[in-house]
C-alpha atoms as a PDB file:
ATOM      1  CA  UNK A   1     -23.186  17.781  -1.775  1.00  0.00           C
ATOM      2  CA  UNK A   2     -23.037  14.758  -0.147  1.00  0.00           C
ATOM      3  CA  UNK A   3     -20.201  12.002  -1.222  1.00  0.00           C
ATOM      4  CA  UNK A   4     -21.122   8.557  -2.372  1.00  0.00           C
ATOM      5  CA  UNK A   5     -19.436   6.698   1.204  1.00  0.00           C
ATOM      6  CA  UNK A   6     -22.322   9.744   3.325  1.00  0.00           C
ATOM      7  CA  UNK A   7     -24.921   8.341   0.752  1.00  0.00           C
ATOM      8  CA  UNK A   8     -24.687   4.945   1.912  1.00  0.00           C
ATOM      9  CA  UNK A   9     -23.833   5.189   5.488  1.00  0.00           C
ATOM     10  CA  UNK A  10     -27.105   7.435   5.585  1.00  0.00           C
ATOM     11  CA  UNK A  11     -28.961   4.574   3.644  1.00  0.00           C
ATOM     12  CA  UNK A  12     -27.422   2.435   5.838  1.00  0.00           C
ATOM     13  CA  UNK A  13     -28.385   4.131   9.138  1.00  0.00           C
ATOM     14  CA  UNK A  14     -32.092   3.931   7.662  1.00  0.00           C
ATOM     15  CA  UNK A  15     -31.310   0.343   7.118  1.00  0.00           C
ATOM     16  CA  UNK A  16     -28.622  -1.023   9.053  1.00  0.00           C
ATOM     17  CA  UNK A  17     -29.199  -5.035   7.858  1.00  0.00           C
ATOM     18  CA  UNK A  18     -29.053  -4.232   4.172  1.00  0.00           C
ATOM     19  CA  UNK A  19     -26.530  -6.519   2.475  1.00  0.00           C
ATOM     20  CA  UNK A  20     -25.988  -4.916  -0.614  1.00  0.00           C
ATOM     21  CA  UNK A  21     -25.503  -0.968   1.013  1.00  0.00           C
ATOM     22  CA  UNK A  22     -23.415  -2.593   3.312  1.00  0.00           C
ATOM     23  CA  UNK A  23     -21.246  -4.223   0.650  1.00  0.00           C
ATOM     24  CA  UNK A  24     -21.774  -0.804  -1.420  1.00  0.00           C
ATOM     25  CA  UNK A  25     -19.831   1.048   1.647  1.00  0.00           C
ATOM     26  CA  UNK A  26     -16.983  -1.582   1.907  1.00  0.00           C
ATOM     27  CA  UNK A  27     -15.866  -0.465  -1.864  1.00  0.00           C
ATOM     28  CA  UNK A  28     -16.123   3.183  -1.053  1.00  0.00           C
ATOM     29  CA  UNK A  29     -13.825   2.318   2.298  1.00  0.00           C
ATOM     30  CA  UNK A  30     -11.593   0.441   0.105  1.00  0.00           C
ATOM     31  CA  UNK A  31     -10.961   3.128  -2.280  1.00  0.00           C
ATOM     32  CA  UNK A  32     -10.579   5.298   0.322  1.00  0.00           C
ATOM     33  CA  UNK A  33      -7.810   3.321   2.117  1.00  0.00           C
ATOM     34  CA  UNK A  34     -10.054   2.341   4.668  1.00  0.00           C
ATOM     35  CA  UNK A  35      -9.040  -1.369   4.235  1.00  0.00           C
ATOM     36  CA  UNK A  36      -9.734  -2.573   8.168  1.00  0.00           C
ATOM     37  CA  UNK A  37     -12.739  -1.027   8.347  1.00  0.00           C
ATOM     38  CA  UNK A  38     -13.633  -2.419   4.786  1.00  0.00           C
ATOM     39  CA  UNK A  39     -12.543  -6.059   5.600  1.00  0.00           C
ATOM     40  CA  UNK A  40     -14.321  -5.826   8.777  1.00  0.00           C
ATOM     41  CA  UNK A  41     -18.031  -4.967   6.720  1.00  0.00           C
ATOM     42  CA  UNK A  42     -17.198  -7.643   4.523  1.00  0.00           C
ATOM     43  CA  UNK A  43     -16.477 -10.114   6.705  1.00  0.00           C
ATOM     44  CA  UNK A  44     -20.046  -9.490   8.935  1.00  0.00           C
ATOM     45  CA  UNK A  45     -21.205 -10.258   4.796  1.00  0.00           C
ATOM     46  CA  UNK A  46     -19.685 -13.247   5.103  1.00  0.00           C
ATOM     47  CA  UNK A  47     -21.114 -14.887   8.622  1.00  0.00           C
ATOM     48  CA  UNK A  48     -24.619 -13.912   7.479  1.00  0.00           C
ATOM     49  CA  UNK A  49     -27.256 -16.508   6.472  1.00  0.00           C
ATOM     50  CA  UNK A  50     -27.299 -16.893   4.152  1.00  0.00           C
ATOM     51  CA  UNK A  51     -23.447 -15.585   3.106  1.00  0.00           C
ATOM     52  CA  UNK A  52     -22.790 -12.843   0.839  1.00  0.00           C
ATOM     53  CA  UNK A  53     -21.127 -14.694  -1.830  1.00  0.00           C
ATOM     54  CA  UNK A  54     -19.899 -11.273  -3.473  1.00  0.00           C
ATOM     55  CA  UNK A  55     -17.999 -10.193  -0.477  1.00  0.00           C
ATOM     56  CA  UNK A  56     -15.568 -13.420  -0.183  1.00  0.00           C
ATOM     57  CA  UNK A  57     -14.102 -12.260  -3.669  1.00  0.00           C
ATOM     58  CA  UNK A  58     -13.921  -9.217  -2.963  1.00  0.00           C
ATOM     59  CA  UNK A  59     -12.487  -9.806   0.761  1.00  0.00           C
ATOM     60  CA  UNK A  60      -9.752 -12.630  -1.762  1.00  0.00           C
ATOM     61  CA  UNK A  61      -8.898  -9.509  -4.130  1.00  0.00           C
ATOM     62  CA  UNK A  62      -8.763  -6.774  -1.153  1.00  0.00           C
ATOM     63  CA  UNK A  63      -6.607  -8.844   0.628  1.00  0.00           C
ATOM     64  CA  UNK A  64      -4.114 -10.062  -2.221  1.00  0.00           C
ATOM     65  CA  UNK A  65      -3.947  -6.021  -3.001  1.00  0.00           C
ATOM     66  CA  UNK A  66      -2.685  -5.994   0.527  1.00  0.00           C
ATOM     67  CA  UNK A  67      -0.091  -8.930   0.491  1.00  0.00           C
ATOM     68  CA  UNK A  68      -2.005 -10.998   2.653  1.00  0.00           C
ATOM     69  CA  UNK A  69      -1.981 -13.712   0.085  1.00  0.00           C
ATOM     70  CA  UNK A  70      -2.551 -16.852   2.614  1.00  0.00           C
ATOM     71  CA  UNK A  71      -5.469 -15.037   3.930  1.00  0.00           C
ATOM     72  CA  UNK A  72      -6.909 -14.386   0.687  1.00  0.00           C
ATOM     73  CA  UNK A  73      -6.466 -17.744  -0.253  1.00  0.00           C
ATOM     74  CA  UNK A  74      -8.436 -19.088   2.671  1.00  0.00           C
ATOM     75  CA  UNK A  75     -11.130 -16.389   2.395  1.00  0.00           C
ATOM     76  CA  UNK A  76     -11.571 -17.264  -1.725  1.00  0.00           C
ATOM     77  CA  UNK A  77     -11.737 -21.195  -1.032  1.00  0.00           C
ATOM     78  CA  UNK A  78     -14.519 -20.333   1.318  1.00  0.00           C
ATOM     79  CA  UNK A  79     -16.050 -18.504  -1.016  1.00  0.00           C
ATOM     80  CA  UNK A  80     -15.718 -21.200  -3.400  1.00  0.00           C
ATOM     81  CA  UNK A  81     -17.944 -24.312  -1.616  1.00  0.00           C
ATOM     82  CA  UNK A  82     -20.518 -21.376  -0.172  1.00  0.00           C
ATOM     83  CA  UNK A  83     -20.926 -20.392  -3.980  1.00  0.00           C
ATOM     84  CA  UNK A  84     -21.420 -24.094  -4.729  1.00  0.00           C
ATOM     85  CA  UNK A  85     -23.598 -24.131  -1.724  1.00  0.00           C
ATOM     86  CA  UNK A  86     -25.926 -21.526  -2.978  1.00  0.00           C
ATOM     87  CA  UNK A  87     -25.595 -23.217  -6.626  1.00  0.00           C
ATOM     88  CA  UNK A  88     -23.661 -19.715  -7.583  1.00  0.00           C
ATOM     89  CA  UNK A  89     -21.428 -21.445 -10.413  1.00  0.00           C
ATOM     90  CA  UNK A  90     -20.279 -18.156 -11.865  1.00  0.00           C
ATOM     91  CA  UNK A  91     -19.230 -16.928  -9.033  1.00  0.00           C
ATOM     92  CA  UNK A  92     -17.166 -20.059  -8.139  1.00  0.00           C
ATOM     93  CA  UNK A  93     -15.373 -19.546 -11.032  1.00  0.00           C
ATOM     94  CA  UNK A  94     -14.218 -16.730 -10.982  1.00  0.00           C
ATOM     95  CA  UNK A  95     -13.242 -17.471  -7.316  1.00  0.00           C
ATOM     96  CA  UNK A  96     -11.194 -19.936  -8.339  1.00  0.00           C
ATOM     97  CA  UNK A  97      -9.452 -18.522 -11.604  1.00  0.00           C
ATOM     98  CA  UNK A  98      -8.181 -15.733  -9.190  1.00  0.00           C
ATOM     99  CA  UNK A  99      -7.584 -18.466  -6.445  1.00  0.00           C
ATOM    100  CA  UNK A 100      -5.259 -19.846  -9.096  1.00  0.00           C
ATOM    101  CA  UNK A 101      -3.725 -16.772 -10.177  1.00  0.00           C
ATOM    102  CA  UNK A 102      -2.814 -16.241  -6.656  1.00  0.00           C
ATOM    103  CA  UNK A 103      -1.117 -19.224  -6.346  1.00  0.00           C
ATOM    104  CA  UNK A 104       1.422 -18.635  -9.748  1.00  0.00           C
ATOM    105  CA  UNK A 105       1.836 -15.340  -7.384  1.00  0.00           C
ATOM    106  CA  UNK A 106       2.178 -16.800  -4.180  1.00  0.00           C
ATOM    107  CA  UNK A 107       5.090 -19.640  -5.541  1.00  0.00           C
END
């Protein structure tokens, strides 16, 4: 039986442009330790137009998990105006609650 990470890459091969499999894979990756790889599919999310406002949060949390606090930082504060951009308040809030969690971590 196939796993959940051959689901979506064969859903993805099908599909290759599909946001939401795409972002679907990057969790599997994660879980599996695959964090480059992850990072890197999130990261396409994120120079699409219009941006994939999910994957900058999760890009922020994957990368805080990581210790690479100053890049989360940057990542979730770009997350946070493309949110506003799109008129995605939730979103930017929660953005920027774990933005500020980050930096009681970070001092």
């Amino acid at each position: 039986m196939p796993t959940r990470r051959e689901k979506l890459e064969a859903m993805l091969a099908a599909d290759p442009n599909d946001s939401f499999l795409q972002y679907g894979l990057s969790q599997e990756l994660a879980k599996e330790g695959e964090h480059q790889r992850s990072l890197e599919l999130l990261k396409g999310l994120r120079h699409i137009s219009p941006p994939y406002v999910p994957a900058f949060f999760m890009a922020g949390q994957q990368l805080a998990k990581l210790g690479r606090i100053d890049d989360a930082r940057a990542v979730l504060r770009d997350g946070i105006e493309e949110a506003r951009k799109q008129r995605n308040d939730h979103a930017a809030g929660e953005m920027a609650e774990f933005l500020t969690g980050l930096g009681e971590l970070g001092e």
